[in-house]
PDB file of N, CA and C in Angstrom:
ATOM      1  N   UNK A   1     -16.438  15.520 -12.888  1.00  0.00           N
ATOM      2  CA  UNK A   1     -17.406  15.047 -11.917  1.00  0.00           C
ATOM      3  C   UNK A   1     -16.767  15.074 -10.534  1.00  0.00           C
ATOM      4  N   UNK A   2     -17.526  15.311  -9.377  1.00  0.00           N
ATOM      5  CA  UNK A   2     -16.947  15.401  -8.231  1.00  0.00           C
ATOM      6  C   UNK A   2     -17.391  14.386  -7.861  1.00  0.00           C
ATOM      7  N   UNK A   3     -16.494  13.392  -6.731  1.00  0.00           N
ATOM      8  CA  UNK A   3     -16.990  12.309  -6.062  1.00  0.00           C
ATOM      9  C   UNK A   3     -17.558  12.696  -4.833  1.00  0.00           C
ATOM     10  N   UNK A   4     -18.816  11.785  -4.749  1.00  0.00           N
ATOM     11  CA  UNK A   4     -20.263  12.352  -3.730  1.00  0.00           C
ATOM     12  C   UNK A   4     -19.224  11.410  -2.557  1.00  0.00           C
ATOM     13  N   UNK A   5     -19.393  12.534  -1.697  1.00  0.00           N
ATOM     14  CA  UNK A   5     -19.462  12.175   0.035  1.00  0.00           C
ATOM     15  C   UNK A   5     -19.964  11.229   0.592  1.00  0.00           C
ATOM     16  N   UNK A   6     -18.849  10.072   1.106  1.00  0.00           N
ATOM     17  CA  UNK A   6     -19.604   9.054   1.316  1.00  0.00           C
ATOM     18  C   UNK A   6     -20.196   8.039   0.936  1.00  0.00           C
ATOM     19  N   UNK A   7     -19.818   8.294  -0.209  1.00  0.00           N
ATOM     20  CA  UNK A   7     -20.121   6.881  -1.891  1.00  0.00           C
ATOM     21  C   UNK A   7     -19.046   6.099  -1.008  1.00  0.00           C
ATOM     22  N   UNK A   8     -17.804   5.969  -0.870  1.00  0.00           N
ATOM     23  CA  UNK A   8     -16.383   4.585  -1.006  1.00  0.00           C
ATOM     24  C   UNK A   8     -17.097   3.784  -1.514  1.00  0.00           C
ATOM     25  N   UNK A   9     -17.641   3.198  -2.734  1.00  0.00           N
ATOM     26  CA  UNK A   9     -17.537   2.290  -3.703  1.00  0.00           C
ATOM     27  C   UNK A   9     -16.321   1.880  -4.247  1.00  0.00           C
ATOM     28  N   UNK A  10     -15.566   3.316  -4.714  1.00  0.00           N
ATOM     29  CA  UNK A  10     -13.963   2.347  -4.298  1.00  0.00           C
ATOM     30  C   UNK A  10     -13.061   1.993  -3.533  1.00  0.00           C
ATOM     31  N   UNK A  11     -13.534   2.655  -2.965  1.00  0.00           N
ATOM     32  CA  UNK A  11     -12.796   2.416  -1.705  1.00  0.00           C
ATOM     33  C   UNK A  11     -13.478   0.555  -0.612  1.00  0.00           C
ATOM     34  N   UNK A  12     -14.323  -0.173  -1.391  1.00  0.00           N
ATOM     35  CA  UNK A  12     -15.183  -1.020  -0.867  1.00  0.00           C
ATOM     36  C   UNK A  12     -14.997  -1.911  -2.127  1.00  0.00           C
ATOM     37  N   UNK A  13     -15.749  -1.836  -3.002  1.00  0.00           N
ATOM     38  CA  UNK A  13     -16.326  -2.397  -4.501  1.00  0.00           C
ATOM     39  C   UNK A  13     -14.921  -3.514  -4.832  1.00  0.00           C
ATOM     40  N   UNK A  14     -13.943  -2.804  -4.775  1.00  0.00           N
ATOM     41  CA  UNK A  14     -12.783  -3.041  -5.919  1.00  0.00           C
ATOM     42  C   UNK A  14     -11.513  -3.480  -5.107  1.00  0.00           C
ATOM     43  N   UNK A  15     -10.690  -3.924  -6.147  1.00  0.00           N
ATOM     44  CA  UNK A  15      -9.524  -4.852  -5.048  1.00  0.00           C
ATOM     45  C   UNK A  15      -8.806  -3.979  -5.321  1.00  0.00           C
ATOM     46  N   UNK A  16      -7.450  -3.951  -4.103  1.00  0.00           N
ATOM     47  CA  UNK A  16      -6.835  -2.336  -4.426  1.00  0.00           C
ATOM     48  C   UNK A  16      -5.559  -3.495  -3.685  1.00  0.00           C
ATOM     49  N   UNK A  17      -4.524  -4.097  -5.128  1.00  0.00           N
ATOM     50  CA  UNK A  17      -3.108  -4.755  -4.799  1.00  0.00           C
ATOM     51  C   UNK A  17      -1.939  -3.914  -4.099  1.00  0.00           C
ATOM     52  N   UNK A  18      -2.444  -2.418  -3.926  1.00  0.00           N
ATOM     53  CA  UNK A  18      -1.387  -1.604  -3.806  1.00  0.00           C
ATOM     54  C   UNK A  18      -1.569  -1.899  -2.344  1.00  0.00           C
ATOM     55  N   UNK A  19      -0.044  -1.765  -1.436  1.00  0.00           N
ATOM     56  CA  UNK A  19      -0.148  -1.684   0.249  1.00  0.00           C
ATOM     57  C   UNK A  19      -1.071  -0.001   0.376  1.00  0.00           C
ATOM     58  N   UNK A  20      -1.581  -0.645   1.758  1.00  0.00           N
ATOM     59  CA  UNK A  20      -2.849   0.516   2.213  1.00  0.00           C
ATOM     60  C   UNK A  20      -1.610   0.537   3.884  1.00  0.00           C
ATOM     61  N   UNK A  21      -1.736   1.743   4.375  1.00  0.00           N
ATOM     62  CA  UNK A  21      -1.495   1.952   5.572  1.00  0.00           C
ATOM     63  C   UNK A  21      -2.716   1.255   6.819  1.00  0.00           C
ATOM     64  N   UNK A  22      -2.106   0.179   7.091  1.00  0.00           N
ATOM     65  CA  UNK A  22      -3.106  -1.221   8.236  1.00  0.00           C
ATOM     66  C   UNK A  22      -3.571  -2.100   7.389  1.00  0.00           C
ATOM     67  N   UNK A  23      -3.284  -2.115   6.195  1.00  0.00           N
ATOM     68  CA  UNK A  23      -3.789  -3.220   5.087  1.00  0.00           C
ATOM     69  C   UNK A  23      -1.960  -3.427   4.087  1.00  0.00           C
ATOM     70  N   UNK A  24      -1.125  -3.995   4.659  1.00  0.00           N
ATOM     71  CA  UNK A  24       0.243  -4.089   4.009  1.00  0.00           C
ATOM     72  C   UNK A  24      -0.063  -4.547   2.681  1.00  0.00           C
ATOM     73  N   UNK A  25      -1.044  -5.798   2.750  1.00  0.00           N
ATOM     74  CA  UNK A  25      -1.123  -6.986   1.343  1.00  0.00           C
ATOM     75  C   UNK A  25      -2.084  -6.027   0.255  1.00  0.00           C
ATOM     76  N   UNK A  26      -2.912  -5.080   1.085  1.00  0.00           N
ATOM     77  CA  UNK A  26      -3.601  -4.320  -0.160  1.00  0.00           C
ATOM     78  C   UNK A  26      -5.321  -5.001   0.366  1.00  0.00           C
ATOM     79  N   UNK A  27      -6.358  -4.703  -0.086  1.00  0.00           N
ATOM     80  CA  UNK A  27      -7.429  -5.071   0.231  1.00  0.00           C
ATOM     81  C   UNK A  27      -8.592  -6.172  -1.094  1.00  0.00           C
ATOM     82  N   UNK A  28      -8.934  -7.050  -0.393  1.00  0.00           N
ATOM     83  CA  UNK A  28      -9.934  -7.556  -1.549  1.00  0.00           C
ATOM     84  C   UNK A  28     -11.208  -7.254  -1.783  1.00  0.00           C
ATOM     85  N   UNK A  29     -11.788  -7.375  -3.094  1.00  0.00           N
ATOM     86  CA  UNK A  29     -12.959  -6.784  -3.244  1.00  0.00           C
ATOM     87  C   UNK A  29     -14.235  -6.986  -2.286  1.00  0.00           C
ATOM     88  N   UNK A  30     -15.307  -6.191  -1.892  1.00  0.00           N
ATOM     89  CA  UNK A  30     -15.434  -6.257  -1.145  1.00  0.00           C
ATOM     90  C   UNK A  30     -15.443  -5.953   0.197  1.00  0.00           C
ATOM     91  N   UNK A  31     -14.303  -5.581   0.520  1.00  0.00           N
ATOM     92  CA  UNK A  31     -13.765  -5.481   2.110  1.00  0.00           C
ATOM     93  C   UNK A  31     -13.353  -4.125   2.058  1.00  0.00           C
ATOM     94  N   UNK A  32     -13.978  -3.394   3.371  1.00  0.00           N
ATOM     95  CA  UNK A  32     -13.902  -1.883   3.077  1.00  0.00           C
ATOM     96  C   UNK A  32     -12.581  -1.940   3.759  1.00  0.00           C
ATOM     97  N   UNK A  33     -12.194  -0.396   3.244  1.00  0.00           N
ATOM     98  CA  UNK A  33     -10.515  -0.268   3.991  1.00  0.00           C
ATOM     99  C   UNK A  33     -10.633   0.016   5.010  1.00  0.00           C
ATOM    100  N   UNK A  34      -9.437  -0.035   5.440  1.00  0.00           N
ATOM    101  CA  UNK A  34      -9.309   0.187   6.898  1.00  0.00           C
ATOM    102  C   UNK A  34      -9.128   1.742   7.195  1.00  0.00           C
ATOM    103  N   UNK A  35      -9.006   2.184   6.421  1.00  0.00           N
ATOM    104  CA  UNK A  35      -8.800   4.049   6.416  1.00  0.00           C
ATOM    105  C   UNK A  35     -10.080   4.839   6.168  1.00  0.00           C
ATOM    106  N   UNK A  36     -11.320   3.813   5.988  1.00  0.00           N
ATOM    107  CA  UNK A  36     -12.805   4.379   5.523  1.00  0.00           C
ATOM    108  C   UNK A  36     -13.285   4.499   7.660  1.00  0.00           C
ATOM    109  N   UNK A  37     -14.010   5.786   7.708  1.00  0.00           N
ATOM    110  CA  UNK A  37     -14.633   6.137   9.064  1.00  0.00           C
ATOM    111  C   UNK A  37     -15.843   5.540   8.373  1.00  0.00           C
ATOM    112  N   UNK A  38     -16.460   5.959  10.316  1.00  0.00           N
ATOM    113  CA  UNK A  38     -17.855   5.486  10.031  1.00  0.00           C
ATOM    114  C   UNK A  38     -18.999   5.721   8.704  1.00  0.00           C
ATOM    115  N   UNK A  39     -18.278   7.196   8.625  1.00  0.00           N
ATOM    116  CA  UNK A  39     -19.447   7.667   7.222  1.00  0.00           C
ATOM    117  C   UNK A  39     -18.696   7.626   5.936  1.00  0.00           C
ATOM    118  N   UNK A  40     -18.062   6.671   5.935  1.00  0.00           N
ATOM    119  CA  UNK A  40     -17.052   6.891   4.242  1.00  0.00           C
ATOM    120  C   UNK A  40     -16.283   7.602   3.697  1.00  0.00           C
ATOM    121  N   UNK A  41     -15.642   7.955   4.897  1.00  0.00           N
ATOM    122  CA  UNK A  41     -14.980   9.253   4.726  1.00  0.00           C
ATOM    123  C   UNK A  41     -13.109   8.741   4.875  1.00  0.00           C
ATOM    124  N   UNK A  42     -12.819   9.063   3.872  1.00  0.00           N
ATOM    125  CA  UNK A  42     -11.237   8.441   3.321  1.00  0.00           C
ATOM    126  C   UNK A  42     -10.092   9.290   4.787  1.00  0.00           C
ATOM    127  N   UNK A  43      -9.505   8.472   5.763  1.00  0.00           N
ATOM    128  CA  UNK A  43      -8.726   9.277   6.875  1.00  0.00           C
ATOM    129  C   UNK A  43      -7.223   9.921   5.669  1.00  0.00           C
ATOM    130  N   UNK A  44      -6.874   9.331   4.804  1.00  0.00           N
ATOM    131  CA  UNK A  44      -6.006   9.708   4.208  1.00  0.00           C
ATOM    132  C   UNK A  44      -5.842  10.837   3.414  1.00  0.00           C
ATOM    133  N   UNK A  45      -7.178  11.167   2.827  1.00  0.00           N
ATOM    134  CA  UNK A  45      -7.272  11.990   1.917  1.00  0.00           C
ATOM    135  C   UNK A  45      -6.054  12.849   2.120  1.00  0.00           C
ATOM    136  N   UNK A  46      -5.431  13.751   1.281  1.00  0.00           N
ATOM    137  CA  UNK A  46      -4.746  14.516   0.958  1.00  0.00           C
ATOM    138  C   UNK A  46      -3.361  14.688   1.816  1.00  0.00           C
ATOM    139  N   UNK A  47      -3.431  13.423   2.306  1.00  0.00           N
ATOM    140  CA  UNK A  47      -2.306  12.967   3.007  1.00  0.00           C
ATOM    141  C   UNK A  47      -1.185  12.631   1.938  1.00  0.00           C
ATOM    142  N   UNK A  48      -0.087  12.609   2.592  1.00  0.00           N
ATOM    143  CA  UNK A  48       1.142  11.817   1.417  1.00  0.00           C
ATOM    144  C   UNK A  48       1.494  10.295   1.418  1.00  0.00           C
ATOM    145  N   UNK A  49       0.697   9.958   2.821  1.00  0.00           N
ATOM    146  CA  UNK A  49       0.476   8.363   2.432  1.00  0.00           C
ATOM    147  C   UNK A  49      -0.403   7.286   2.522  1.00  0.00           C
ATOM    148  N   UNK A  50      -1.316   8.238   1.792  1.00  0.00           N
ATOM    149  CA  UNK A  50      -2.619   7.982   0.596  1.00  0.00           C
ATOM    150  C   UNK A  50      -1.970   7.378  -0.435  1.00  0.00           C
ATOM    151  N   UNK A  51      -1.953   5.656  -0.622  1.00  0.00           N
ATOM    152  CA  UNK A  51      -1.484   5.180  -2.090  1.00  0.00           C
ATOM    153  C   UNK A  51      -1.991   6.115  -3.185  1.00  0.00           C
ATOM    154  N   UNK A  52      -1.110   6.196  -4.320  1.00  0.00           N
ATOM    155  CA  UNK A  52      -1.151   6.160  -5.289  1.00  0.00           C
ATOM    156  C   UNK A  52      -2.632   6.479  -5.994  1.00  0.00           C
ATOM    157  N   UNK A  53      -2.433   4.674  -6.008  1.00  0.00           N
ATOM    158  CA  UNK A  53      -3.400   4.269  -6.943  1.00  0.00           C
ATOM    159  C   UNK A  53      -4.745   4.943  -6.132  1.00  0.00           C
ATOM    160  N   UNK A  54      -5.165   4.701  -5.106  1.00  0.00           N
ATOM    161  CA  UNK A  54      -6.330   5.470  -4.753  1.00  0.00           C
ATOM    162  C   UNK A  54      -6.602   7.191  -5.269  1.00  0.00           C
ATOM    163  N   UNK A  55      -5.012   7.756  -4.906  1.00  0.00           N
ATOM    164  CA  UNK A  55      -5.659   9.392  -5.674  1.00  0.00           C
ATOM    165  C   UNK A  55      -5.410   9.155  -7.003  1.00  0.00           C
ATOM    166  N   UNK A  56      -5.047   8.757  -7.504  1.00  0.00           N
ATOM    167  CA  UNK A  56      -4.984   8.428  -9.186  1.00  0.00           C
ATOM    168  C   UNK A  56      -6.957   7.973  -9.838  1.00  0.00           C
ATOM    169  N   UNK A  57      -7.148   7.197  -8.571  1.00  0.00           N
ATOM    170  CA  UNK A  57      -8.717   7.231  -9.450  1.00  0.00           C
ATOM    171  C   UNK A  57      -9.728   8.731  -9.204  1.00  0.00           C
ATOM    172  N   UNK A  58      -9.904   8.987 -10.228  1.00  0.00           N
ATOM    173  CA  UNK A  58     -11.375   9.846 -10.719  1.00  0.00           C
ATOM    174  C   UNK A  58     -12.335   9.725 -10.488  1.00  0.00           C
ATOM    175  N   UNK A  59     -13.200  10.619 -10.021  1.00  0.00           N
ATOM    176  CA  UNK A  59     -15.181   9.913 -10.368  1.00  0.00           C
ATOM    177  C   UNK A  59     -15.256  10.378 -11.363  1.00  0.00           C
ATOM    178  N   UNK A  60     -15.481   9.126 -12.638  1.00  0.00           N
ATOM    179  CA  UNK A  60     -16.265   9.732 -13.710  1.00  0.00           C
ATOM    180  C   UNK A  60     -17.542   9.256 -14.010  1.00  0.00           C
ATOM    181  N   UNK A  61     -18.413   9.626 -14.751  1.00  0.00           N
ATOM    182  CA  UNK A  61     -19.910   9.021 -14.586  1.00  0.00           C
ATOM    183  C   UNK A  61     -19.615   7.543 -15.246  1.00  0.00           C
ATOM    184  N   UNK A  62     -18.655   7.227 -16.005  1.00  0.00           N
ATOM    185  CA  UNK A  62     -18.446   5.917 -16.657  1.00  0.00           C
ATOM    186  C   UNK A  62     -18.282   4.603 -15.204  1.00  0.00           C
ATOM    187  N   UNK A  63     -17.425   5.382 -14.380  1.00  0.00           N
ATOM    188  CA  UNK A  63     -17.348   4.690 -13.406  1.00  0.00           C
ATOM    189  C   UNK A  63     -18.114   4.968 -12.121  1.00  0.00           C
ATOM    190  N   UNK A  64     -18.501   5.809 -11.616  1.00  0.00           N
ATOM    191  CA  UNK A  64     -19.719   6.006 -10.805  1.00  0.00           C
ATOM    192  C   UNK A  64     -21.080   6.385 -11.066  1.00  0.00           C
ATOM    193  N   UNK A  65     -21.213   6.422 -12.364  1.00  0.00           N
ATOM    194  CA  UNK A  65     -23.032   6.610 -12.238  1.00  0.00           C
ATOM    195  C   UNK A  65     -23.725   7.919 -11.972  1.00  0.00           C
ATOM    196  N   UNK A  66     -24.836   7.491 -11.648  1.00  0.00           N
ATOM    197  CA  UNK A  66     -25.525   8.709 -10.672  1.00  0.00           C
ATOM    198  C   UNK A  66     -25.236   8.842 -10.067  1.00  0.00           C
ATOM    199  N   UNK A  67     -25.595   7.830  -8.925  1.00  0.00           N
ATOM    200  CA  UNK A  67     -26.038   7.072  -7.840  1.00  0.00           C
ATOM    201  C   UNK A  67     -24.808   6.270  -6.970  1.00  0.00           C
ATOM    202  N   UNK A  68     -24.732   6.532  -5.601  1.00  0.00           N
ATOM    203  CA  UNK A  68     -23.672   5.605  -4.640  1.00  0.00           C
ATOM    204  C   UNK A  68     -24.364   4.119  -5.324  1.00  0.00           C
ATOM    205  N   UNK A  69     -25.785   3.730  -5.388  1.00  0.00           N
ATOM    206  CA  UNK A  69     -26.098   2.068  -6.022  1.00  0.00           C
ATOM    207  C   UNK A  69     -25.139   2.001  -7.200  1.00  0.00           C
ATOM    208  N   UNK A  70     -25.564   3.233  -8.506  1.00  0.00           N
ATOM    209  CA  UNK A  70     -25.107   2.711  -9.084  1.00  0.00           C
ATOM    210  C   UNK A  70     -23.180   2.382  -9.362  1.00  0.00           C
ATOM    211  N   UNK A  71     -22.531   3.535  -8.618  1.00  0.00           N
ATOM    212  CA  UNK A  71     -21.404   2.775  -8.214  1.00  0.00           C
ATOM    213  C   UNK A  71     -20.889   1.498  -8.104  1.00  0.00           C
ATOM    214  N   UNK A  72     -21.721   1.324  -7.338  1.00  0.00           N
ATOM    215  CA  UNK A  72     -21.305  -0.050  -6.287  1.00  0.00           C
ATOM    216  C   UNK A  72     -21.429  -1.033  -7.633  1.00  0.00           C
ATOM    217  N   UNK A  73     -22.431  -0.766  -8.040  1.00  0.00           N
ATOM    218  CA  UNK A  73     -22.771  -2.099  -9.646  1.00  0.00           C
ATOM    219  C   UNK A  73     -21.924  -1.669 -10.472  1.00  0.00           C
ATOM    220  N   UNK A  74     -21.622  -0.383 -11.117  1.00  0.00           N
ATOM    221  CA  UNK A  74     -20.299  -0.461 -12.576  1.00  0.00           C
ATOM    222  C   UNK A  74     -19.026  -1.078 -11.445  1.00  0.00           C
ATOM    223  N   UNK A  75     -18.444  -0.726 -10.334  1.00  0.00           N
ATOM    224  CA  UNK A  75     -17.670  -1.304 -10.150  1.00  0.00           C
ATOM    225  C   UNK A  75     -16.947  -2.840  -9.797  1.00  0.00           C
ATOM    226  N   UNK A  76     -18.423  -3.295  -8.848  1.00  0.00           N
ATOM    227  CA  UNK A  76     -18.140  -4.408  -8.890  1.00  0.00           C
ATOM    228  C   UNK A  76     -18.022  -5.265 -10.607  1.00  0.00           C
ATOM    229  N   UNK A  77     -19.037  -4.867 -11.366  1.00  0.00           N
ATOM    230  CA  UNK A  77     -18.923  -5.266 -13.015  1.00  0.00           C
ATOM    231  C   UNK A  77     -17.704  -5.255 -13.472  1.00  0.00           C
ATOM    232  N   UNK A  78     -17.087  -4.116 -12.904  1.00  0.00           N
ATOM    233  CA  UNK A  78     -15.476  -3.770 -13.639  1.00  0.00           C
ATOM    234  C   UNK A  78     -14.773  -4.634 -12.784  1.00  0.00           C
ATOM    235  N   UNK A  79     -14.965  -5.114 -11.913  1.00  0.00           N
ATOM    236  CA  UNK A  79     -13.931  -5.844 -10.954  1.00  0.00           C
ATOM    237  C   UNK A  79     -13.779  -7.556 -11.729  1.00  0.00           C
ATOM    238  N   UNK A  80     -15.305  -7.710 -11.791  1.00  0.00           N
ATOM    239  CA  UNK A  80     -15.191  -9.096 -12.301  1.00  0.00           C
ATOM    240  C   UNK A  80     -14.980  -9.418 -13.858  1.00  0.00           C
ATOM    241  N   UNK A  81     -15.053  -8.379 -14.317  1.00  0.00           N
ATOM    242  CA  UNK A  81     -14.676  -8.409 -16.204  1.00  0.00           C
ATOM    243  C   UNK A  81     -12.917  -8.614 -15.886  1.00  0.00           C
ATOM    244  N   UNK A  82     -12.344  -7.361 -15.061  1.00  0.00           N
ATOM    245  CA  UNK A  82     -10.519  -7.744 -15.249  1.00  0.00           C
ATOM    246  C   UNK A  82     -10.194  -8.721 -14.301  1.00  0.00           C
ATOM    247  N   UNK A  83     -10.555  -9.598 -13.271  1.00  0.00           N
ATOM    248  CA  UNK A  83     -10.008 -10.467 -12.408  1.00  0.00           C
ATOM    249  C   UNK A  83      -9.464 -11.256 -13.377  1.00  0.00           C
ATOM    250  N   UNK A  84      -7.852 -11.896 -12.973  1.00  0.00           N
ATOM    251  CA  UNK A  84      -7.720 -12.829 -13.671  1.00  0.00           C
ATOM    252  C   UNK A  84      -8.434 -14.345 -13.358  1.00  0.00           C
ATOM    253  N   UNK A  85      -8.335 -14.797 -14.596  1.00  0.00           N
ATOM    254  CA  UNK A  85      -9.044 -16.424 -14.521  1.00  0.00           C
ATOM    255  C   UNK A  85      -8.534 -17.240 -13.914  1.00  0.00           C
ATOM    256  N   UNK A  86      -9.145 -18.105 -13.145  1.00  0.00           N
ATOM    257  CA  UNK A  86      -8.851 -19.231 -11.988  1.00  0.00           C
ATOM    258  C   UNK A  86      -7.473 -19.727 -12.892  1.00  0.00           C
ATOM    259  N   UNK A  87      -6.501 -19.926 -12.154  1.00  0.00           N
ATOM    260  CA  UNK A  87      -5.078 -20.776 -12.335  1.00  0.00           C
ATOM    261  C   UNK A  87      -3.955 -19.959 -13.170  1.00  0.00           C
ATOM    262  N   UNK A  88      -4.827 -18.437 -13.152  1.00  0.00           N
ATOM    263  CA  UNK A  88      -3.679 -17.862 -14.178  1.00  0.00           C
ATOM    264  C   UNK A  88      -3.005 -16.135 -12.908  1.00  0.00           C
ATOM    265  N   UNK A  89      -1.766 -15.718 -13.274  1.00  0.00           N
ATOM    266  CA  UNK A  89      -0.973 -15.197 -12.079  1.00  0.00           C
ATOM    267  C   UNK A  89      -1.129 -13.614 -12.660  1.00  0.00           C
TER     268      UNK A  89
END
């Protein structure tokens, strides 16, 4: 699957612990990165310091859907199924 132009659902949706270049601590769910332009467009892409974990994720339909909506809903879903539980590290 190719990821649609302008979806950042993950780049938005999902908490990303890894340091982001202008985001040291990493970003919380929710809160778009700081490397997303006006139209969702990743400044890092195919850069070498593009974390990791960001080119490591895939679009697969399991995790994006059709739809940029439905994105935004499997991920936030996936965000709040693995958060850990209040008081635990």
């Amino acid at each position: 699957m190719e990821c649609r132009v302008g979806c950042a659902a993950c780049c938005i949706a999902i908490t990303i612990s890894s340091p982001i270049p202008g985001m040291p601590e990493g970003k919380p769910a929710g809160v778009p990165c700081v490397q997303l332009t006006a139209d969702n467009k990743c400044k890092l892409f195919g850069k070498p310091e593009r974390p990791a974990v960001c080119g490591g994720f895939t679009a697969e339909e399991y995790t994006c859907g059709e739809t940029n909506e439905d994105a935004f809903r499997i991920l936030r879903m996936l965000e709040d199924w693995t958060k850990p539980a209040a008081g635990t590290h």
